[in-house]
Every structure is written in structure tokens, then in C-alpha cells.
Protein backbone atom coordinates (compact mmCIF):
# COMPACT_ATOMS: atom_id res chain seq x y z
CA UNK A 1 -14.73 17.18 2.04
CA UNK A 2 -17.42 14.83 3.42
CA UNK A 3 -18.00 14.09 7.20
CA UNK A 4 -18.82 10.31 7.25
CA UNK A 5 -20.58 8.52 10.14
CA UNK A 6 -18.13 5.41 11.38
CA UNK A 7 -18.89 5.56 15.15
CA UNK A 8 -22.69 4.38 15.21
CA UNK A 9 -22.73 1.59 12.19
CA UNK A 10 -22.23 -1.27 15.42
CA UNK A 11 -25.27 -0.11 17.27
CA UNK A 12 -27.34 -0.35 14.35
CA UNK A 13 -26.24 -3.89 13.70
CA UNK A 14 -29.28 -5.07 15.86
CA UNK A 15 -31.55 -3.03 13.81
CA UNK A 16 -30.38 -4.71 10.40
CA UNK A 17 -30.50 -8.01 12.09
CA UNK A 18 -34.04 -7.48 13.19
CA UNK A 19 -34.91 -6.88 9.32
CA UNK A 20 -33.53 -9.65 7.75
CA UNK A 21 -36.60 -11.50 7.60
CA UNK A 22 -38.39 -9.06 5.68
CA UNK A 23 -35.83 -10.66 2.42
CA UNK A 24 -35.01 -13.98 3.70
CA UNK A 25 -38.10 -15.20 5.54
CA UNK A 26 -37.46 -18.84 5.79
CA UNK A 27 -33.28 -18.27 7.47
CA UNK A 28 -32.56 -20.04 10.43
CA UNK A 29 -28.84 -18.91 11.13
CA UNK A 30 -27.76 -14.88 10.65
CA UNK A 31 -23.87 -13.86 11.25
CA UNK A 32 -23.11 -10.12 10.22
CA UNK A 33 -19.58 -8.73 10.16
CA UNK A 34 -18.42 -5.37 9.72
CA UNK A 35 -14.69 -5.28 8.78
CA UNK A 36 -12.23 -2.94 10.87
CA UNK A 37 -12.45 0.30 8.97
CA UNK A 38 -16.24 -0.41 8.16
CA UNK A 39 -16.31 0.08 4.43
CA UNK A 40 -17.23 -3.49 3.81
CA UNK A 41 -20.10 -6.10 5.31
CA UNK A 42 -20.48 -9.32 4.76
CA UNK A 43 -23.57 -10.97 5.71
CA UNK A 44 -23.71 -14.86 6.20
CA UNK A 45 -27.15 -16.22 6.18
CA UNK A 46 -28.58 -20.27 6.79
CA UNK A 47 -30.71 -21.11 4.67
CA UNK A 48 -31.27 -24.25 3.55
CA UNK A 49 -34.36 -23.29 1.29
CA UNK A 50 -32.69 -20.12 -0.11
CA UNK A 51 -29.01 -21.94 -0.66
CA UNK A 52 -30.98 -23.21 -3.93
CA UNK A 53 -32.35 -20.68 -5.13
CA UNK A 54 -30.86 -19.50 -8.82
CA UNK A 55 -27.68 -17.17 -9.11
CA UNK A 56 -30.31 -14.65 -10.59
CA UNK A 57 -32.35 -14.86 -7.50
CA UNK A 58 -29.15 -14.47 -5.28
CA UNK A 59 -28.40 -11.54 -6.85
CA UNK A 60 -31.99 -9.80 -6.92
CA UNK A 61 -32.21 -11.07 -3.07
CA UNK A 62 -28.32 -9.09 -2.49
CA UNK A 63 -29.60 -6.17 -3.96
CA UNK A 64 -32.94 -6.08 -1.71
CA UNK A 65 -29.85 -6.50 1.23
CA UNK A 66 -28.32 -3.53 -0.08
CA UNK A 67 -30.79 -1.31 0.14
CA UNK A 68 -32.18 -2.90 3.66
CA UNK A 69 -28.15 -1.98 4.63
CA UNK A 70 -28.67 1.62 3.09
CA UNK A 71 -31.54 2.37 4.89
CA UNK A 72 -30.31 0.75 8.08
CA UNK A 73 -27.07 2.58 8.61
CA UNK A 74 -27.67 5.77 5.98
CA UNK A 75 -25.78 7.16 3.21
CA UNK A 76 -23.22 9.04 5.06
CA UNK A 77 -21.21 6.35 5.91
CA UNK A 78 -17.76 4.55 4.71
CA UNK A 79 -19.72 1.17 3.82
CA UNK A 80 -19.28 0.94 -0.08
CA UNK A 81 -19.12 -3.25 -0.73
CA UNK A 82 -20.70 -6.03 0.60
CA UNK A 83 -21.09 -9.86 0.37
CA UNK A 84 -24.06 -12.02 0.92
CA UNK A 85 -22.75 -15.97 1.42
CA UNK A 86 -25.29 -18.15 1.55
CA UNK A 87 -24.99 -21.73 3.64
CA UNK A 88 -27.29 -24.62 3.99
CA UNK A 89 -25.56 -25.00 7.81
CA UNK A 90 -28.78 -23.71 9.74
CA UNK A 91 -26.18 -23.67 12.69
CA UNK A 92 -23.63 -21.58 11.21
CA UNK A 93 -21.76 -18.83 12.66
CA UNK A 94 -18.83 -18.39 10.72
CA UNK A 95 -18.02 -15.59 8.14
CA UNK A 96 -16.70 -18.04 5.54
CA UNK A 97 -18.99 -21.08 5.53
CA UNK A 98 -17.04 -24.18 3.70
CA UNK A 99 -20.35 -24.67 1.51
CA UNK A 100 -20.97 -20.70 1.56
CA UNK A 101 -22.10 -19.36 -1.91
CA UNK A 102 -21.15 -15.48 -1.97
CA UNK A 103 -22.60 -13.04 -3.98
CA UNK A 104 -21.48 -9.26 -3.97
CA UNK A 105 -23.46 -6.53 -2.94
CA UNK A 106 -22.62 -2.95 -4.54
CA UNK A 107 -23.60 -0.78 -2.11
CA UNK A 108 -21.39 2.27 -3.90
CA UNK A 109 -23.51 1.42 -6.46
CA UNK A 110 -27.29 2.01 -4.59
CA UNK A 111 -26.01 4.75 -2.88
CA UNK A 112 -26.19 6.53 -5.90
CA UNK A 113 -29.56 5.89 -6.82
């Protein structure tokens, strides 16, 4: 039996928010969304340079976000997917952008590693 933290992965929202431009220097719009029993986070990002970038690049850019996530809120905790969607809306703040191009994180995955 593993204790898990749930209670504290909101307050370090701000944190993970505060990193983002380490992997996506040039976004303009950030929306972050933790579902309701916090085993799955999808970040939306607006980026108009980045929404171009290859599906290769997407990917390597989702697993950098992983890790960021990892480090942010810890191992011990119930997140185990994610989803990266990408928008050229620089004004976005919706979780499912209409032009949003997602691209899956497995955080189960680096937690491993």
C-alpha cells in the first residue's frame, strides 16, 4: 500500500505555471487543468510559433512537460497521463481549443525512470 499526495497538487499549479517558459519560451496564452480525481493534466498552451512545429518536436517538447510536471508536483502522487494541446489562439483559455493539436504525455511512463 502506497500513501499518495492528492491534497497539495493545486497549490503547486502556480509553481508549474511559473516554469513553462523554460520549454515553451515564445507562449503567449497558458491554461492548466487538473481533472477531479487528479490523475490526469492537460495543459493548453498559445503558441502561434510552436503550433508549427513537427509532430516529432511536439512530442520531444511533451516529454520535457512531463518531467517539468514530475518535478513540480513529485512522484508520490495519483497524476499518471497527461495532454499537451497546442493552439495558435494567443488568447485562449479553454481546455479544448477548436484548432488545439494534442499530444499525450506519459507521465506513468517517466515516473519510472
Amino acid at each position: 500500500f502506497s500513501c499518495k499526495e492528492v491534497g497539495n497538487l493545486d497549490g503547486k499549479t502556480p509553481i508549474l505555471r511559473d516554469s513553462m517558459v523554460n520549454i515553451f519560451p515564445t507562449y503567449q496564452a497558458l491554461h492548466i487543468e487538473l481533472n477531479s480525481d487528479q490523475t490526469d493534466i492537460t495543459v493548453v498552451i498559445g503558441d502561434l510559433k510552436f503550433y508549427s512545429a513537427t509532430a516529432e518536436e511536439k512530442s520531444k517538447k511533451a516529454e520535457e512537460l512531463g518531467k517539468l510536471i514530475i518535478r513540480t508536483y513529485g512522484t508520490e502522487n495519483y497524476l499518471n497521463k497527461g495532454t499537451l494541446i497546442v493552439t495558435k489562439d494567443i488568447n485562449n483559455s479553454s481546455n479544448a481549443p477548436a484548432d488545439g493539436i494534442a499530444t499525450p504525455i506519459d507521465l506513468a511512463g517517466l515516473k519510472k525512470k
